[in-house]
N, C-alpha and C. Protein backbone atom coordinates (compact mmCIF):
# COMPACT_ATOMS: atom_id res chain seq x y z
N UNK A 1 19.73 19.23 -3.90
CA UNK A 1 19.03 18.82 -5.09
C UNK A 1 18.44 17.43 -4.86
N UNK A 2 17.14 17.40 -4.97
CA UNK A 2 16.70 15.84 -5.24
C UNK A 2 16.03 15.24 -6.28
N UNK A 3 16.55 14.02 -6.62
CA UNK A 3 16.49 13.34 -7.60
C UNK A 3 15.79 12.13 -7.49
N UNK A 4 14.59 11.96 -8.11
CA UNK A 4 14.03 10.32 -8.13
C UNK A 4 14.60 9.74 -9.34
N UNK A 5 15.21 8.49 -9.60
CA UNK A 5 15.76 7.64 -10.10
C UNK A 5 14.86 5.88 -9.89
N UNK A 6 14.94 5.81 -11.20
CA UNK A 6 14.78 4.71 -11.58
C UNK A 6 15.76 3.64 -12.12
N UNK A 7 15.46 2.24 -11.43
CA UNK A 7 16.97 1.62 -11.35
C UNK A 7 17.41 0.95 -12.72
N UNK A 8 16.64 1.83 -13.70
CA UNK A 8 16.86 1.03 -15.05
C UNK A 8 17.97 2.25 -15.51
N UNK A 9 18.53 3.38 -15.30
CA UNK A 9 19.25 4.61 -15.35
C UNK A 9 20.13 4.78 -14.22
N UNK A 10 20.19 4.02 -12.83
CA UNK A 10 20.89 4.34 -12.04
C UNK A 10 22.47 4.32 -12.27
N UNK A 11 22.87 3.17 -12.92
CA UNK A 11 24.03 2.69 -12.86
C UNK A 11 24.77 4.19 -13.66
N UNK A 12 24.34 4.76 -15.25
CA UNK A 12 24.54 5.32 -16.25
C UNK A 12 24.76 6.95 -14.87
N UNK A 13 24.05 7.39 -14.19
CA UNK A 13 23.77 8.53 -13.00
C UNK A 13 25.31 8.28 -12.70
N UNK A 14 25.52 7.24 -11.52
CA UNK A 14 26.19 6.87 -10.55
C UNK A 14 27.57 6.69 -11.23
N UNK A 15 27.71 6.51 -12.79
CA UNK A 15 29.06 6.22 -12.50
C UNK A 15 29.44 7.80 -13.80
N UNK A 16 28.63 8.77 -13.59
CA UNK A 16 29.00 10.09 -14.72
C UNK A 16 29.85 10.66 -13.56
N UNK A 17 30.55 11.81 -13.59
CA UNK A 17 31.38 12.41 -13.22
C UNK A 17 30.42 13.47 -11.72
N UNK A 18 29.36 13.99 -11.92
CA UNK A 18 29.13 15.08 -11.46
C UNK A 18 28.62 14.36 -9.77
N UNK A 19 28.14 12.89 -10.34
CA UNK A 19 27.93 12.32 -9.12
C UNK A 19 28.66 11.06 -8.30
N UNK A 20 28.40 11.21 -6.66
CA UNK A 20 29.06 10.01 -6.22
C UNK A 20 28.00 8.68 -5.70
N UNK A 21 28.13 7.44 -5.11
CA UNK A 21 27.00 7.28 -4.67
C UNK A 21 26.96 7.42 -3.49
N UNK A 22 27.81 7.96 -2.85
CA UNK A 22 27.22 8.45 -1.50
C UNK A 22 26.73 9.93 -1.52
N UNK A 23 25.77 10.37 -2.53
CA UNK A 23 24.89 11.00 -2.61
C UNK A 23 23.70 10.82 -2.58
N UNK A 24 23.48 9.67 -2.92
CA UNK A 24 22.16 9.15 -2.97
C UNK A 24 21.77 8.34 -1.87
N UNK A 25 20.78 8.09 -1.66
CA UNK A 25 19.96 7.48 -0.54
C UNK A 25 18.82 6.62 -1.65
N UNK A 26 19.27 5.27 -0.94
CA UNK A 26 18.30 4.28 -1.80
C UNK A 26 17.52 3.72 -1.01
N UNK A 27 16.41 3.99 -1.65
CA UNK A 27 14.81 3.64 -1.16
C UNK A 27 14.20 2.68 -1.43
N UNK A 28 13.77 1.55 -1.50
CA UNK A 28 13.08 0.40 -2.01
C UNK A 28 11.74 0.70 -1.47
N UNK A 29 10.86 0.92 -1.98
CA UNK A 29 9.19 1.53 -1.43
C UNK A 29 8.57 -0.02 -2.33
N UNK A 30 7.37 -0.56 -1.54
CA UNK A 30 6.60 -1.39 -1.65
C UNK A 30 5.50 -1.13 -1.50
N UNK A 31 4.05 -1.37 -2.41
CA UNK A 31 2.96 -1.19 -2.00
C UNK A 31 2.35 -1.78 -0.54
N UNK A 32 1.25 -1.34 0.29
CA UNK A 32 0.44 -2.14 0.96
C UNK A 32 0.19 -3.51 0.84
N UNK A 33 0.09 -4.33 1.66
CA UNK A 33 -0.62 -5.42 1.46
C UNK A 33 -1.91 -5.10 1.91
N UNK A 34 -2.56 -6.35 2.05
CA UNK A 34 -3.97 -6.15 2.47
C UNK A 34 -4.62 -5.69 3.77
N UNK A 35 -3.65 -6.29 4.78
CA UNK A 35 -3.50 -6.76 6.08
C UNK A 35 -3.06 -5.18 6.49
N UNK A 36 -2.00 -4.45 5.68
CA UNK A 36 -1.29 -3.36 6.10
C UNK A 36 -2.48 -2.27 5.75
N UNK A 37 -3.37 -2.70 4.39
CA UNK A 37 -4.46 -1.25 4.01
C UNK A 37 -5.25 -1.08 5.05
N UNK A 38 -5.85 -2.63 5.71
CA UNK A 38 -7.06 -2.54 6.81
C UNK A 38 -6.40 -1.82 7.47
N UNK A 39 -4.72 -1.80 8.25
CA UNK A 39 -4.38 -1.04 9.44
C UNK A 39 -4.63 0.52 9.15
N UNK A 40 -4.00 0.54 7.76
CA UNK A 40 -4.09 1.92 7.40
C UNK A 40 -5.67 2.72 7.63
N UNK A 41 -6.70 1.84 7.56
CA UNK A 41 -8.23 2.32 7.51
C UNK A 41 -8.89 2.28 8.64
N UNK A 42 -7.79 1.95 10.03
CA UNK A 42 -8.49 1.50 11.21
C UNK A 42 -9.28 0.50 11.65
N UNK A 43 -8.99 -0.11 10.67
CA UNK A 43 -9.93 -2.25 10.93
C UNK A 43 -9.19 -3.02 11.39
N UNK A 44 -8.52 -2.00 12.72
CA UNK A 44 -7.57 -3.70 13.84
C UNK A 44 -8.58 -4.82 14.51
N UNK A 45 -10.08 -4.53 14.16
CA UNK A 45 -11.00 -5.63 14.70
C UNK A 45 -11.61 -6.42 13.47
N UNK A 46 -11.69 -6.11 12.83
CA UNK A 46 -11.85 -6.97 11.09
C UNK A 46 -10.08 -7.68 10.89
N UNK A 47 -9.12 -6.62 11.01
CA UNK A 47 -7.92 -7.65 10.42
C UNK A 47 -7.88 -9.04 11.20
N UNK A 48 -8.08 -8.45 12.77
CA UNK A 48 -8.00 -9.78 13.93
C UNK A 48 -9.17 -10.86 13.75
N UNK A 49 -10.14 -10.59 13.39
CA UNK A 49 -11.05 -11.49 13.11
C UNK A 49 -10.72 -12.18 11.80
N UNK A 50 -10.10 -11.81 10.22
CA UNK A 50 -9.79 -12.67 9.51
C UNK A 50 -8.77 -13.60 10.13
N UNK A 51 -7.77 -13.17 10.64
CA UNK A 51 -6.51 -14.17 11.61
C UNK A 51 -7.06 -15.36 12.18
N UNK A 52 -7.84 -14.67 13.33
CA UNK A 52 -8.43 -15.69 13.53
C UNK A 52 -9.14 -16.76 12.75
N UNK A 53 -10.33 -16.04 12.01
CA UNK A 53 -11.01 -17.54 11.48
C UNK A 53 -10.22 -18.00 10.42
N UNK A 54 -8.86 -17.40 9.79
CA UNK A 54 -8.12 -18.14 8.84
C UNK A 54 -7.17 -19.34 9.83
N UNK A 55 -6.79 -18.62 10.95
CA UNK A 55 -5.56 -19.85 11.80
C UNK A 55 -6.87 -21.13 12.07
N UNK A 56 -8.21 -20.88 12.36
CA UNK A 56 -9.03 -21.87 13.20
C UNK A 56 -9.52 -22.66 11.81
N UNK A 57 -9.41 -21.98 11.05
CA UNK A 57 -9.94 -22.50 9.43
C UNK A 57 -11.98 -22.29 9.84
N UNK A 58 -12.10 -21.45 10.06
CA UNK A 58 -13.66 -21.42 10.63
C UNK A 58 -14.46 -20.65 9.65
N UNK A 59 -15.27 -20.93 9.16
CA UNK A 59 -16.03 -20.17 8.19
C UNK A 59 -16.58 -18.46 9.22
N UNK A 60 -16.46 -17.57 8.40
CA UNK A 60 -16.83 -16.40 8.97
C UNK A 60 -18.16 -16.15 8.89
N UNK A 61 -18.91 -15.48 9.81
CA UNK A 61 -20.31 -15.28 9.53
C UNK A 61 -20.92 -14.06 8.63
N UNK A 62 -21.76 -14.12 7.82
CA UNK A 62 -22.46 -13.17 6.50
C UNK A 62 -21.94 -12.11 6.86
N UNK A 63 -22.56 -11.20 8.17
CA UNK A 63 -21.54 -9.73 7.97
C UNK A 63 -20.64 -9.82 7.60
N UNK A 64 -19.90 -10.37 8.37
CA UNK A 64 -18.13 -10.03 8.48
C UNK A 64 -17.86 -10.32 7.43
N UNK A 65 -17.97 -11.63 6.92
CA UNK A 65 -17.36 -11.67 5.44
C UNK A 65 -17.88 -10.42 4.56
N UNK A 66 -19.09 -10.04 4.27
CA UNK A 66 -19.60 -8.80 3.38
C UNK A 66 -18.73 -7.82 3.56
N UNK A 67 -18.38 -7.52 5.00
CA UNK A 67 -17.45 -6.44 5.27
C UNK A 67 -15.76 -6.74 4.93
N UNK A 68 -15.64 -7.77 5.03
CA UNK A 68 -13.91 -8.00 4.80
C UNK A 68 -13.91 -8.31 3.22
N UNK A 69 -15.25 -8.61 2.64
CA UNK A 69 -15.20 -8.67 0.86
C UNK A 69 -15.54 -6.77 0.20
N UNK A 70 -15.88 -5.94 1.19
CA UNK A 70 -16.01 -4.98 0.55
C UNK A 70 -14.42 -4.18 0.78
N UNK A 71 -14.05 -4.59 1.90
CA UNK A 71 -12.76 -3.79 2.61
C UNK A 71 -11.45 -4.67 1.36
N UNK A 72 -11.76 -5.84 0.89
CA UNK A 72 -11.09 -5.99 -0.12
C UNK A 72 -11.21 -5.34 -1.38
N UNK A 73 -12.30 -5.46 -2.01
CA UNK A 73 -12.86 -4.53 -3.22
C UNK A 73 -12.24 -3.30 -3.26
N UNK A 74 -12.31 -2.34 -2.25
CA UNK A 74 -11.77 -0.96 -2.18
C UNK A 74 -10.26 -1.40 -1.83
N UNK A 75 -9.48 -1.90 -1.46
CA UNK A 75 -8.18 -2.29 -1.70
C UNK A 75 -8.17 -2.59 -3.00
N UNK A 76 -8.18 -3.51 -3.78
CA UNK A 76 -8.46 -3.86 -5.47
C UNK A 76 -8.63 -2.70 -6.13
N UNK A 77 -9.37 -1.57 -5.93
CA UNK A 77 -9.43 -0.40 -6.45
C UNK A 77 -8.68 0.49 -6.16
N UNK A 78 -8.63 0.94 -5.20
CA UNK A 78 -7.24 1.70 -4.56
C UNK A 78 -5.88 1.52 -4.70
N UNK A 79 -5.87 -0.11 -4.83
CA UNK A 79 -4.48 -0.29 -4.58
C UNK A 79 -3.67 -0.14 -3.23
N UNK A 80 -2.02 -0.58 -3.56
CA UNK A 80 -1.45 -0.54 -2.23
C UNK A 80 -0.52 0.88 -1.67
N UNK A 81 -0.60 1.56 -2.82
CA UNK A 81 0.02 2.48 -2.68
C UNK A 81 -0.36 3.85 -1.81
N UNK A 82 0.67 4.03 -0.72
CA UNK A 82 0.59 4.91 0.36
C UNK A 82 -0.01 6.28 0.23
N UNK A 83 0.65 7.05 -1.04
CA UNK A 83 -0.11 8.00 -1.47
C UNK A 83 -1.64 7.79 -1.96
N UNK A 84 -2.00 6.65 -2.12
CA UNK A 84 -3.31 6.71 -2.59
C UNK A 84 -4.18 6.53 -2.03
N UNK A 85 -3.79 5.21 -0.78
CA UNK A 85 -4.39 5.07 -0.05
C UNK A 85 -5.08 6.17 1.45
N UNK A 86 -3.66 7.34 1.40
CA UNK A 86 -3.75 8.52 2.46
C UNK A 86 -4.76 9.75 1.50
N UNK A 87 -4.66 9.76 0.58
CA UNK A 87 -5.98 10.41 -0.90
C UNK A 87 -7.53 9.99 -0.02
N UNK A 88 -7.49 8.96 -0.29
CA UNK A 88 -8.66 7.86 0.09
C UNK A 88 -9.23 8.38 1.15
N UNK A 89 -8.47 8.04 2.55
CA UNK A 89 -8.76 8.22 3.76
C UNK A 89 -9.18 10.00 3.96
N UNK A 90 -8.94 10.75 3.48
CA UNK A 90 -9.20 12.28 3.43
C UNK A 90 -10.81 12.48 3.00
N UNK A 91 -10.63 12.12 1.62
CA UNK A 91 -11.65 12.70 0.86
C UNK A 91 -13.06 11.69 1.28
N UNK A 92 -12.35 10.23 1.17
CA UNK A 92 -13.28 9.14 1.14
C UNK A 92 -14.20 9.21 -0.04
N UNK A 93 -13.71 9.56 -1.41
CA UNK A 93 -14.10 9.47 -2.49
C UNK A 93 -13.45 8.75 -3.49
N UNK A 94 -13.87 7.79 -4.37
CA UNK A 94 -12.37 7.18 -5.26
C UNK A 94 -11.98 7.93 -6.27
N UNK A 95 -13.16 8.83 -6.91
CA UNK A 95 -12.93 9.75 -7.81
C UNK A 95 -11.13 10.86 -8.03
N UNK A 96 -11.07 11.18 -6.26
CA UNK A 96 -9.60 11.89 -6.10
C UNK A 96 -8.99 11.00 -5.85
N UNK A 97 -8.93 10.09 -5.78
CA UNK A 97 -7.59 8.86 -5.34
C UNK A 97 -6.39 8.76 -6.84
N UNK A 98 -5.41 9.31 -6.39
CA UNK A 98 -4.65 9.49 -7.34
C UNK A 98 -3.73 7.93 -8.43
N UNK A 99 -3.67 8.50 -9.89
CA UNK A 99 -3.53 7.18 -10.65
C UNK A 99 -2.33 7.08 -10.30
N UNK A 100 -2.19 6.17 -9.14
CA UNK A 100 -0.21 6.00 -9.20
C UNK A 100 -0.03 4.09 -9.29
């Protein structure tokens, strides 16, 4: 049987009779960061180029920035979340990108 639990109900679960907690398996899931969506989208040459001109403090040139301000935008819309972001990458539509 599996059960998603929320940790505002866990304690009330864990200490009823039918369950133990070594039944459960606890998950702490975190959205994407920014850095993690580009990997997710295949921009290991855009993530390495913000690194860079952020460690050198170097202003980036018009493309790149256009491109690392749009690759943000669609993060901002998408969000960090794994399911939504793997939605995304399929269809490449935002329309199916699911509300999570």
């Amino acid at each position: 049987m599996q059960i998603f639990n929320i940790a505002s109900i866990y304690k009330g679960v864990v200490n009823s009779d039918s369950f133990s907690v070594h039944d459960f398996d606890i998950l702490t899931l975190y959205p994407l960061d920014f850095e993690e969506f580009l990997w997710a989208n295949a921009e290991f040459a855009l993530t390495r180029e913000i690194r860079n001109h952020f460690s050198d403090f170097s202003p980036m040139g018009k493309k790149l920035h256009e491109k690392a301000l749009s690759q943000f935008r669609l993060y901002l819309i998408i969000g960090g979340m794994p399911a939504a972001i793997m939605e995304y990458k399929k269809e490449k539509k935002l329309l199916l990108v699911p509300d999570t």
